[in-house]
C-alpha atoms as a PDB file:
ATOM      1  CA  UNK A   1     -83.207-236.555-163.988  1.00  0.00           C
ATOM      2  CA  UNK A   2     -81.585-233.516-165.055  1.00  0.00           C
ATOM      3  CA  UNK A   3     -77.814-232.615-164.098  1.00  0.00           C
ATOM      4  CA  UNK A   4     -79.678-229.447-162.113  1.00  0.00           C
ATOM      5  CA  UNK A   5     -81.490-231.350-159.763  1.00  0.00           C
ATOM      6  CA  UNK A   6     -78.491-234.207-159.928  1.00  0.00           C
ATOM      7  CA  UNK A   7     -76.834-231.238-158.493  1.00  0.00           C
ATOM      8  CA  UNK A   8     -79.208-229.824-156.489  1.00  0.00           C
ATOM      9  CA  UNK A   9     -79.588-233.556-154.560  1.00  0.00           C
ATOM     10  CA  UNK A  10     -76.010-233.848-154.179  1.00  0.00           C
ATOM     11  CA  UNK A  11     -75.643-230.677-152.175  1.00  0.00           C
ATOM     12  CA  UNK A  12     -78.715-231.095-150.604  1.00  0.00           C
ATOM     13  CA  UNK A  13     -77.451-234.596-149.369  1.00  0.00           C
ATOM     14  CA  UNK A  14     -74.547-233.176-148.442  1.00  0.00           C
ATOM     15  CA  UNK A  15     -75.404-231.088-145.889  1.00  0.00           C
ATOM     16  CA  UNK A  16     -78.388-232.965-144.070  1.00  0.00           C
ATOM     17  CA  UNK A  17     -77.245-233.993-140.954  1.00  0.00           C
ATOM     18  CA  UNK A  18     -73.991-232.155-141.081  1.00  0.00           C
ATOM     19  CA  UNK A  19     -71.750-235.498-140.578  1.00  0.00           C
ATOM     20  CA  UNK A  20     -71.511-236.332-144.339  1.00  0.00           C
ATOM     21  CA  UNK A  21     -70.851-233.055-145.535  1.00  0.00           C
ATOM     22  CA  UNK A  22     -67.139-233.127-145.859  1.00  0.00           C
ATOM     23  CA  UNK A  23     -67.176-236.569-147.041  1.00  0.00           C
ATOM     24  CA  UNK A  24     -69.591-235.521-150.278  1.00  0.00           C
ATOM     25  CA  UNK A  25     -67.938-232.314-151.024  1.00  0.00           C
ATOM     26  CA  UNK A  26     -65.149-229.862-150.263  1.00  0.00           C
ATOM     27  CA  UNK A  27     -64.862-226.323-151.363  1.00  0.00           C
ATOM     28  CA  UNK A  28     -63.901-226.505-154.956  1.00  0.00           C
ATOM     29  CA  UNK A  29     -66.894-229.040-155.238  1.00  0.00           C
ATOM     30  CA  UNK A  30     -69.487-227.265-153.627  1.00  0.00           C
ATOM     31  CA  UNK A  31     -68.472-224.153-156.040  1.00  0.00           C
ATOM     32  CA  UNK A  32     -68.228-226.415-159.369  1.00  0.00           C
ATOM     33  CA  UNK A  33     -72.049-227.970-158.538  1.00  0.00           C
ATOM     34  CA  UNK A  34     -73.136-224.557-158.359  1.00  0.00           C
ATOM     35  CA  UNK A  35     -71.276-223.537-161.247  1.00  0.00           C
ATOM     36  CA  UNK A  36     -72.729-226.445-163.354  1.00  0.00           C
ATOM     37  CA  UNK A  37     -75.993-226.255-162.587  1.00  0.00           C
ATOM     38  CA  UNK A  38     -76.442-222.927-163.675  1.00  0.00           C
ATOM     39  CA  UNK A  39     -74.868-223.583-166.575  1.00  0.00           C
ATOM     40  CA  UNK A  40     -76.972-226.555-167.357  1.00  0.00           C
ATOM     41  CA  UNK A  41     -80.513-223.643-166.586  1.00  0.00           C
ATOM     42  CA  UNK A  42     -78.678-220.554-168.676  1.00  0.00           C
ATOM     43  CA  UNK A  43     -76.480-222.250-170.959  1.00  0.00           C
ATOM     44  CA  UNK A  44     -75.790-219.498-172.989  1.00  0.00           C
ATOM     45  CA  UNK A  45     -74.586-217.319-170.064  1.00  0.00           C
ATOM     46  CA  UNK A  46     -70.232-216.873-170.167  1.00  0.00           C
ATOM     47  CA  UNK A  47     -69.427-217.316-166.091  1.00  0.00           C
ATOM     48  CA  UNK A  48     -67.582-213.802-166.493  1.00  0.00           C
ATOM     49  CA  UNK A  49     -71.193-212.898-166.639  1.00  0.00           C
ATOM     50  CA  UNK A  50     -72.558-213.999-162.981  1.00  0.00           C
ATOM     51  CA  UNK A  51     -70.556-210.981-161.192  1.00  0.00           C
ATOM     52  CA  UNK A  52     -73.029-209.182-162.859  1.00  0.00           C
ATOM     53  CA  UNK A  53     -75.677-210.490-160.325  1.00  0.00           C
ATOM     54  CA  UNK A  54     -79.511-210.940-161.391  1.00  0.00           C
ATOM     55  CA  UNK A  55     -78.603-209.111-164.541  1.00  0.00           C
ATOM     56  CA  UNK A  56     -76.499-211.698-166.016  1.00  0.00           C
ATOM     57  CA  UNK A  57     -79.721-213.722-166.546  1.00  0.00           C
ATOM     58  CA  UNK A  58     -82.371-210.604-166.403  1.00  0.00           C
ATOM     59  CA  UNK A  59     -81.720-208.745-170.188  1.00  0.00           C
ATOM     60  CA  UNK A  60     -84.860-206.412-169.489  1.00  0.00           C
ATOM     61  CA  UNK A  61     -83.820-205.722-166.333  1.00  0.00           C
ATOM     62  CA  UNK A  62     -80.064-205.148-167.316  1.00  0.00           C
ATOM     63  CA  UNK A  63     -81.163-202.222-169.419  1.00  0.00           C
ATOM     64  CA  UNK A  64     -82.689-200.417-167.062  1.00  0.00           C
ATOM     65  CA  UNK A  65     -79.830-200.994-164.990  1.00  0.00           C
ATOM     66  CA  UNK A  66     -77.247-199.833-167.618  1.00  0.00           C
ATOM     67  CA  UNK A  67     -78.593-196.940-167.690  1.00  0.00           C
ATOM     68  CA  UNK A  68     -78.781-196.107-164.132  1.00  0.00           C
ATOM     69  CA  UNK A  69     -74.970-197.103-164.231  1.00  0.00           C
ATOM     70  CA  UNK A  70     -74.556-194.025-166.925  1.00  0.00           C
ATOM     71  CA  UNK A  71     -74.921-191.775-163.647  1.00  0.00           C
ATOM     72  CA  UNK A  72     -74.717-194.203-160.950  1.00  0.00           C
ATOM     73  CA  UNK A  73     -76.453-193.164-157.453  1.00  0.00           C
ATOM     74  CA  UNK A  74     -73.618-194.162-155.534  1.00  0.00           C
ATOM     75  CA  UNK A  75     -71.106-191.896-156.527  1.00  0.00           C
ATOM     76  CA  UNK A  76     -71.292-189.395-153.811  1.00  0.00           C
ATOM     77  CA  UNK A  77     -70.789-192.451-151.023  1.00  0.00           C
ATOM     78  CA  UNK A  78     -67.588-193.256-152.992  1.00  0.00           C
ATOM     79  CA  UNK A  79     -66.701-189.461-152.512  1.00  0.00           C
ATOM     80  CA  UNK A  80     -67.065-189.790-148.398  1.00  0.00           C
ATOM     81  CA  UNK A  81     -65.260-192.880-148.302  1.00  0.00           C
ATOM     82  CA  UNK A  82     -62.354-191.677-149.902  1.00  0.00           C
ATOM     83  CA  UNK A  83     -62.344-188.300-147.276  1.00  0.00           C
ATOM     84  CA  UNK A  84     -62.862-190.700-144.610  1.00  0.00           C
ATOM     85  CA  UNK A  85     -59.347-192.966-146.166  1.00  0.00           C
ATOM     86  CA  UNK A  86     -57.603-189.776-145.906  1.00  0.00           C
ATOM     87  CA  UNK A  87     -58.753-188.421-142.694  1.00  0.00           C
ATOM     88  CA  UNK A  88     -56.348-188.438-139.822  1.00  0.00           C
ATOM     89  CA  UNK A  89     -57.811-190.668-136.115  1.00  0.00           C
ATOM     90  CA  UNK A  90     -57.489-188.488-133.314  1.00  0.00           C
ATOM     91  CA  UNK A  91     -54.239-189.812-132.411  1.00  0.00           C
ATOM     92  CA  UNK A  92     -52.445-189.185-135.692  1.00  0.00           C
ATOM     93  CA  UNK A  93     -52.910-192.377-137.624  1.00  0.00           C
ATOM     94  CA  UNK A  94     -55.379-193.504-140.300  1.00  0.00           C
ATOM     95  CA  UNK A  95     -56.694-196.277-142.202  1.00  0.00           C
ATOM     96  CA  UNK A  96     -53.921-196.142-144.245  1.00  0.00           C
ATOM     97  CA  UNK A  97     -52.223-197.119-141.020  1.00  0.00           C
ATOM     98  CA  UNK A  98     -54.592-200.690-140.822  1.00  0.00           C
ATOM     99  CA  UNK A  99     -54.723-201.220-144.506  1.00  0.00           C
ATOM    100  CA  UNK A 100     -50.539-200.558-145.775  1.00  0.00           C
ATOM    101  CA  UNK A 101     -51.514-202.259-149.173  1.00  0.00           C
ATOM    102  CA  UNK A 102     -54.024-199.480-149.955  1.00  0.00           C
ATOM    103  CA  UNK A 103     -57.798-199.240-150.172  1.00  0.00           C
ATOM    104  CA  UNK A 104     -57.796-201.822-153.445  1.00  0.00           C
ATOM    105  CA  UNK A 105     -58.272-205.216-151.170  1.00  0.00           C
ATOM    106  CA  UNK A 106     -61.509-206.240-151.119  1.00  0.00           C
ATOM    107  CA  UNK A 107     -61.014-208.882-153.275  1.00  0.00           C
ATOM    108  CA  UNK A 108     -58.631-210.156-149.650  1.00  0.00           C
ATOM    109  CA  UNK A 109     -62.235-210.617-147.637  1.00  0.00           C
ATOM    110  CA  UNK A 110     -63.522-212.459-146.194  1.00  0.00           C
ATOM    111  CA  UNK A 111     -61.087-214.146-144.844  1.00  0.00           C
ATOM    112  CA  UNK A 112     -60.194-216.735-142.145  1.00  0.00           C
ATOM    113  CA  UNK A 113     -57.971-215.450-139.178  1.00  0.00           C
ATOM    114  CA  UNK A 114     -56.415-218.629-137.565  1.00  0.00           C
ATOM    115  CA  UNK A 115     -54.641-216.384-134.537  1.00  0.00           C
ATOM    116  CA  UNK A 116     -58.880-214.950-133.957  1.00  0.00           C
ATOM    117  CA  UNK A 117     -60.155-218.228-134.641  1.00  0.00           C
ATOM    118  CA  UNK A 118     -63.037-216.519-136.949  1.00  0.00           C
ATOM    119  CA  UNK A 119     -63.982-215.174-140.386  1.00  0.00           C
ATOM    120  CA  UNK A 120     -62.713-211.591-140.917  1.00  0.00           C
ATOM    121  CA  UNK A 121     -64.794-209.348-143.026  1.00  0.00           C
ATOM    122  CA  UNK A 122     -63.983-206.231-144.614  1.00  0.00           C
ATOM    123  CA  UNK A 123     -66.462-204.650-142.817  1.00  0.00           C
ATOM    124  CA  UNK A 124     -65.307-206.532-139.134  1.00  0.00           C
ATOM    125  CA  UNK A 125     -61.762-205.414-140.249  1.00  0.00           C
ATOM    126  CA  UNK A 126     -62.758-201.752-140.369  1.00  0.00           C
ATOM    127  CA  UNK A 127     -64.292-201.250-136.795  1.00  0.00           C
ATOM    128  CA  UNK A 128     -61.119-203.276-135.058  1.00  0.00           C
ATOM    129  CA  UNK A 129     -58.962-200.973-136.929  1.00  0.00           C
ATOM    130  CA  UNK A 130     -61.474-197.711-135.165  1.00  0.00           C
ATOM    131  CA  UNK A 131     -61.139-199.495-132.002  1.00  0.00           C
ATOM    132  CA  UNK A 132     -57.599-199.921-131.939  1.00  0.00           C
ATOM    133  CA  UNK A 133     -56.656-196.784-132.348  1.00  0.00           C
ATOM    134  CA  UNK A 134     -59.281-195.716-130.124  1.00  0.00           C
ATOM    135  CA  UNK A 135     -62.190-194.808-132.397  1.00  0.00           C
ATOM    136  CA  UNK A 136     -65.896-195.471-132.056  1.00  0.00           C
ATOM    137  CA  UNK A 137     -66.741-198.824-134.300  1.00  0.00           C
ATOM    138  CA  UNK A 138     -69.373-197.815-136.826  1.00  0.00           C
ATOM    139  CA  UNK A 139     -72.752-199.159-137.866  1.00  0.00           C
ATOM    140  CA  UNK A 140     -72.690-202.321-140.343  1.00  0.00           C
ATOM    141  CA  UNK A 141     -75.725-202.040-142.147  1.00  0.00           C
ATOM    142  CA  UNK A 142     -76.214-197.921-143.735  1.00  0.00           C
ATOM    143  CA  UNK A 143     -73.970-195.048-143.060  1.00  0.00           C
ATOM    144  CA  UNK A 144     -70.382-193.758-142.758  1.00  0.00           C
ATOM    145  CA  UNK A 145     -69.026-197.342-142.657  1.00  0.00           C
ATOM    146  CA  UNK A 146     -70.815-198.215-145.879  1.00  0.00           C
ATOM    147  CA  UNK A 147     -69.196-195.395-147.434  1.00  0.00           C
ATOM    148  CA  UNK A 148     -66.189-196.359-146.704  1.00  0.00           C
ATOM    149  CA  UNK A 149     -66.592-199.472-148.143  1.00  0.00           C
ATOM    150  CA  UNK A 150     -68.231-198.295-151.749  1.00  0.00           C
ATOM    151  CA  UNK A 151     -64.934-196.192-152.203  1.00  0.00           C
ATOM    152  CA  UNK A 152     -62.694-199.662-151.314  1.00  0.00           C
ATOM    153  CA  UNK A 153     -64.964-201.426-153.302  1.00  0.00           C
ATOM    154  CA  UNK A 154     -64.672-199.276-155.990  1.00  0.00           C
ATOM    155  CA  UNK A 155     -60.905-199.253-155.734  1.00  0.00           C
ATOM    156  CA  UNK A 156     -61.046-203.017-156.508  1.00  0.00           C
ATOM    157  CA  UNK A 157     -62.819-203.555-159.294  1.00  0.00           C
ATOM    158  CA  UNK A 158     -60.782-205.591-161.391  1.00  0.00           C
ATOM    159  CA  UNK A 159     -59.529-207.935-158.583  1.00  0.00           C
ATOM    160  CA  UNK A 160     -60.334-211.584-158.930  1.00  0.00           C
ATOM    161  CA  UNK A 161     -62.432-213.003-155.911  1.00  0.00           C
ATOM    162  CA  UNK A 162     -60.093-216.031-154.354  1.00  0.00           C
ATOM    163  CA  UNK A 163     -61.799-217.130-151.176  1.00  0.00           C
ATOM    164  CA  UNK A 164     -59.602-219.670-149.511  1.00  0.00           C
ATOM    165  CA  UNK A 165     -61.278-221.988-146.824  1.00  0.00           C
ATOM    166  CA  UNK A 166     -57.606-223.946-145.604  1.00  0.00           C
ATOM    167  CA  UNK A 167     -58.490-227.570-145.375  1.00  0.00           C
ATOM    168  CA  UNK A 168     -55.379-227.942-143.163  1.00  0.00           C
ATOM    169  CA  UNK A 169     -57.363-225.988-140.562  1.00  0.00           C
ATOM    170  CA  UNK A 170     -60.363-227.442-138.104  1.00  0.00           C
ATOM    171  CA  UNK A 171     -61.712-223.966-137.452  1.00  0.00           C
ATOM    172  CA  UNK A 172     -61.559-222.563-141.105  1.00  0.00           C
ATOM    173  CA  UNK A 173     -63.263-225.764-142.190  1.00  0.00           C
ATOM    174  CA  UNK A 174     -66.063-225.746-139.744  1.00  0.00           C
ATOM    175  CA  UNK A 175     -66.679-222.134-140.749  1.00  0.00           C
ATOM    176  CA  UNK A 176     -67.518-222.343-144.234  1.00  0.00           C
ATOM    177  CA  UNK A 177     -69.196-225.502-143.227  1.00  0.00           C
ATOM    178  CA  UNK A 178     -71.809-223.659-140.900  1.00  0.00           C
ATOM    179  CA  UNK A 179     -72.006-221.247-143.547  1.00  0.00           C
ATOM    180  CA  UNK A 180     -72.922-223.810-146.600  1.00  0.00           C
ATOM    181  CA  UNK A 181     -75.464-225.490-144.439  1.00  0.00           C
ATOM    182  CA  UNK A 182     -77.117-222.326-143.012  1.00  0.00           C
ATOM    183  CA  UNK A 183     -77.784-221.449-147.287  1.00  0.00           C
ATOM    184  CA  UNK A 184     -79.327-225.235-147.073  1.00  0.00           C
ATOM    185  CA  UNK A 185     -81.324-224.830-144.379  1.00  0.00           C
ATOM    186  CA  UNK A 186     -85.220-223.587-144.568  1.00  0.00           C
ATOM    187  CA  UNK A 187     -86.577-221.204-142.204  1.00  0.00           C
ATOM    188  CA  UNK A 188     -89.050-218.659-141.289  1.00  0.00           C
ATOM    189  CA  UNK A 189     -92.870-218.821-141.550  1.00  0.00           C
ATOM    190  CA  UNK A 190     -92.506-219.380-145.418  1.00  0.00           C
ATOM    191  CA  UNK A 191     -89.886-222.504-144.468  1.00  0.00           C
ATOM    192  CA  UNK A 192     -87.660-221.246-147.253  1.00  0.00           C
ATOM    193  CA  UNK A 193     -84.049-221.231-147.508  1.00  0.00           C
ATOM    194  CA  UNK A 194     -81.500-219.408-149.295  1.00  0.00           C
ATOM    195  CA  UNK A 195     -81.345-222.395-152.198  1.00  0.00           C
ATOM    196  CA  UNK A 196     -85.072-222.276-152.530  1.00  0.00           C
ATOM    197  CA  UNK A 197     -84.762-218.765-154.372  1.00  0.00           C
ATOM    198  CA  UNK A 198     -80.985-218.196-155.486  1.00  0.00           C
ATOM    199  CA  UNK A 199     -80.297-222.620-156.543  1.00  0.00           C
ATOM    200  CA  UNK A 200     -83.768-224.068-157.088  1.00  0.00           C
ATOM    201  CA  UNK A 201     -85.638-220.995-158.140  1.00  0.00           C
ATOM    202  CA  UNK A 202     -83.591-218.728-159.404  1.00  0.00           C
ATOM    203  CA  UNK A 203     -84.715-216.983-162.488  1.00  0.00           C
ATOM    204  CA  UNK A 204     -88.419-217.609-161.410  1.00  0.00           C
ATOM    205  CA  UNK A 205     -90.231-214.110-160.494  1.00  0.00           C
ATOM    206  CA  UNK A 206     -91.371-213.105-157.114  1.00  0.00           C
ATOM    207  CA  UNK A 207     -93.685-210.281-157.113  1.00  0.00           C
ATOM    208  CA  UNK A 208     -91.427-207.799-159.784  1.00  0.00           C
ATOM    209  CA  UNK A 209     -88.010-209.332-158.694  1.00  0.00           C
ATOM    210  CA  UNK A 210     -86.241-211.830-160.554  1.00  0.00           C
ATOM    211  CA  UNK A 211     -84.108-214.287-158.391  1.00  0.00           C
ATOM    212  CA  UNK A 212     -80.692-214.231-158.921  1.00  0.00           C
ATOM    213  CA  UNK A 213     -78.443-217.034-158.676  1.00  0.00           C
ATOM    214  CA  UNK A 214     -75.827-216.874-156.082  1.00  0.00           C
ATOM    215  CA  UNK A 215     -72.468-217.259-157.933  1.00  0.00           C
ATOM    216  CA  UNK A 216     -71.896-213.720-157.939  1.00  0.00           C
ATOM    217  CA  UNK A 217     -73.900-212.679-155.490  1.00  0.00           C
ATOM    218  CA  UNK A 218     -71.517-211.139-153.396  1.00  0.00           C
ATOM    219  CA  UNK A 219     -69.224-209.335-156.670  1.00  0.00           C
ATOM    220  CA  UNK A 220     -70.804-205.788-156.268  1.00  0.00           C
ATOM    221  CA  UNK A 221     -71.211-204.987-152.738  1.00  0.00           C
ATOM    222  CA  UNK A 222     -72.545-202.340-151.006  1.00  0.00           C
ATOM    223  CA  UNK A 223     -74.986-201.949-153.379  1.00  0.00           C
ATOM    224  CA  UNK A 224     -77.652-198.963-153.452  1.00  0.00           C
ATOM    225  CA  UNK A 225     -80.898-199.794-153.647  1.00  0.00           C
ATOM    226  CA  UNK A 226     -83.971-197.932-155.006  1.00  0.00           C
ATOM    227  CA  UNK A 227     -86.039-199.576-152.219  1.00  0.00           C
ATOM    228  CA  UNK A 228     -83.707-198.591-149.649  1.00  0.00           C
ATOM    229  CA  UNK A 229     -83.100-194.805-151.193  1.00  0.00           C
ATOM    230  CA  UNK A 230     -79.600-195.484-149.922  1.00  0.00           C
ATOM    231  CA  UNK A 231     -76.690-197.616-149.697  1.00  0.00           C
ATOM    232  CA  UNK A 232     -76.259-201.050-147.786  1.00  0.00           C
ATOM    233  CA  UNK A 233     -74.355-204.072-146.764  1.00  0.00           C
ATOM    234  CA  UNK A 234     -74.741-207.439-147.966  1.00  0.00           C
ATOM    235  CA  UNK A 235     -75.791-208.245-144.200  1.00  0.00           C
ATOM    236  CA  UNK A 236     -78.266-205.794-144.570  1.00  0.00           C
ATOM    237  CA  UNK A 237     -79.424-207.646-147.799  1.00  0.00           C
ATOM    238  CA  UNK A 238     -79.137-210.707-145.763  1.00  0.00           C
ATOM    239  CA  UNK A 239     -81.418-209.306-142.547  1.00  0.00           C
ATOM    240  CA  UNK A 240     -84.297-207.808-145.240  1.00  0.00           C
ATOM    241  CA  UNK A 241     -84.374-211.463-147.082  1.00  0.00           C
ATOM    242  CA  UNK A 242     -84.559-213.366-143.740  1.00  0.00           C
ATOM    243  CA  UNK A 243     -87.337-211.168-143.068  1.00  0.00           C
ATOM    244  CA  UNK A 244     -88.999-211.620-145.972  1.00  0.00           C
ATOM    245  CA  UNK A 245     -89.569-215.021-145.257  1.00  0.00           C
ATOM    246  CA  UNK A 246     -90.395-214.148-141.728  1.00  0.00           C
ATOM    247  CA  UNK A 247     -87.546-215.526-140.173  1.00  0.00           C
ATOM    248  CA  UNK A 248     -85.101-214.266-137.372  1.00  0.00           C
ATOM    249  CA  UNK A 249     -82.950-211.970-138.598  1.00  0.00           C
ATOM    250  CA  UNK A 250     -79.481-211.881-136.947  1.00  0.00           C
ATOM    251  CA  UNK A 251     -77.275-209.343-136.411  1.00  0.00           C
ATOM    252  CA  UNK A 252     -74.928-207.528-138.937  1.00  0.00           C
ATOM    253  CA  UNK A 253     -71.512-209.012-138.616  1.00  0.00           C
ATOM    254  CA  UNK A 254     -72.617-212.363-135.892  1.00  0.00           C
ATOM    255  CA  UNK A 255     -70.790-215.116-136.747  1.00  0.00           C
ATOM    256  CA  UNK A 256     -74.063-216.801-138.495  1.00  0.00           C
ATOM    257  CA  UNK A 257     -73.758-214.069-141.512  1.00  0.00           C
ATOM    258  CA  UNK A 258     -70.029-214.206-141.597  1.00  0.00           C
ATOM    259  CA  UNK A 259     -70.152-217.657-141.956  1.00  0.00           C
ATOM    260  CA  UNK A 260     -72.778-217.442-144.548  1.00  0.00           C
ATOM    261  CA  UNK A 261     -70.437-214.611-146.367  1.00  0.00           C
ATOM    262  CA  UNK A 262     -67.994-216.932-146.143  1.00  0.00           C
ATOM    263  CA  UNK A 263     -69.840-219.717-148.425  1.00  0.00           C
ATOM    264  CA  UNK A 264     -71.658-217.774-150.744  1.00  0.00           C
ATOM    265  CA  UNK A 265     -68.456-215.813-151.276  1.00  0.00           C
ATOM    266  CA  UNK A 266     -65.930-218.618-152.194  1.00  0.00           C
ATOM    267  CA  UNK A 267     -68.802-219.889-154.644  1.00  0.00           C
ATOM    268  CA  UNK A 268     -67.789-216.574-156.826  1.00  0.00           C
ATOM    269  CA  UNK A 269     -64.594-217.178-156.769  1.00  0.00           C
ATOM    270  CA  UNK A 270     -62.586-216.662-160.671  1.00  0.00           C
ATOM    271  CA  UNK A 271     -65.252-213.547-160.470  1.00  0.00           C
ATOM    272  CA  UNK A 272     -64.214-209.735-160.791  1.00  0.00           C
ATOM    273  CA  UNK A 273     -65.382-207.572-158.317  1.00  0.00           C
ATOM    274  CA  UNK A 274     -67.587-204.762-159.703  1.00  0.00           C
ATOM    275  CA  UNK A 275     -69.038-202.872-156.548  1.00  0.00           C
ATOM    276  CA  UNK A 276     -70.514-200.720-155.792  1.00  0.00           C
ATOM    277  CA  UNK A 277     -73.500-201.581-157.552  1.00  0.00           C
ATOM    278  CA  UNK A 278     -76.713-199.951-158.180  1.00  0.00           C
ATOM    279  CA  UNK A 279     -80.032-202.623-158.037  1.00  0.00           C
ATOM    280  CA  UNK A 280     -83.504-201.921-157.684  1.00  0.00           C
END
């Protein structure tokens, strides 16, 4: 059998029935399987490469793509988001105000917040800054919010993802381990789940899409998106795949997709961050 599906088993294994999961694999496990079984499918692929997303393993694709990136369509949301950093609330104060280390801290999310007893998102972390200083909470899938978060995005590029998931703490370990086995687990008409494209099929074709393997998956978010004509979330992203398998979709920013951002991000972890991105 070959290391991939060795791998693929193990995790697999791991999280059926939910019990044995810690027992099989922690964190820093979970993220080396992946790790190794992609390496064992694209050997010849550096890891530096996967927070390039699909391209990393898609070279005709990745042309097309580096030339978009010559004048990237996102470049005007990265504009708004820095007015909207510098913009005063109506009482006086401003992001700046929430975020005293700057706009270059994405690479701090997400994040578990023991005194909230959930995972914080970047996105989460912008609306309760709005609502605490008495501003309207904005949408989490397309518009001002998601401008906002291309210019922070783009302000950390170079940071190294570092997801930590403290094994000291009940509530931080049940997170990411609702997260891991909502990846595992199949759903939808199709009765597919996120490791049946992006772990057991990735690099197979569906329809003109290549599927992309999920260490670095979540590297160059919000992304825009030919299909969409605009630019997105990642919990967009994950709404329009659970649809495409018609399953339920759940809402932007529920704990389900936090969770799940939670996983999938940790497994990138030694990755730069590269967003916004630009995908088709």
């Amino acid at each position: 059998m070959s290391i991939y599906r060795v791998v693929t088993k193990l995790v697999l294994a791991a999280v059926a029935g939910g019990f044995a999961v810690t027992v099989l694999a922690g964190p820093d496990e979970d993220r080396q399987a992946f790790v190794d079984a992609y390496k064992w499918k694209f050997p010849d692929v550096p890891f530096a490469e996967y927070a390039n997303g699909v391209y990393a393993i898609d070279k005709i694709g990745r042309e097309n793509w580096e030339a978009i990136e010559e004048f990237p369509p996102y470049e005007i949301f990265i504009d708004e988001g820095r007015g909207m950093w510098e913009k005063s609330f109506a009482n006086g104060k401003s992001y700046k105000d929430c975020f005293p280390d700057g706009p270059g801290i994405a690479h701090r999310y997400p994040h578990w917040d023991k005194q909230q007893a959930m995972v914080i998102t970047l996105p989460l972390a912008i609306n309760q800054c709005l609502e605490a200083n008495g501003e309207k909470p904005l949408g989490y899938k397309k518009g001002p919010l998601v401008s906002l978060l291309a210019f922070m995005a783009f302000e950390s590029r170079g940071q190294v993802t570092n997801v930590e998931i403290p094994q000291d703490d009940p509530g931080a370990v049940a997170a990411y381990e609702q997260g891991k086995k909502f990846y595992f687990t199949r759903r939808g008409q199709l009765n597919f789940s996120c490791a049946t494209c992006h772990l057991q099929n990735t690099g197979m074709q569906v329809r003109t899409e290549i599927l992309s393997p999920s260490v670095g998956h979540t590297t160059h978010w919000p992304v825009y998106r030919s299909k969409w004509g605009t630019i997105g979330t990642l919990h967009r992203r994950f709404s329009g795949c659970n649809e495409n398998i018609r399953a339920k979709s759940f809402p932007a920013q529920g704990e389900q997709y936090r969770n799940l951002e939670y996983f999938l991000t940790s497994l990138s972890n030694g990755l730069e961050l590269n967003g916004p991105g630009a995908r088709k």
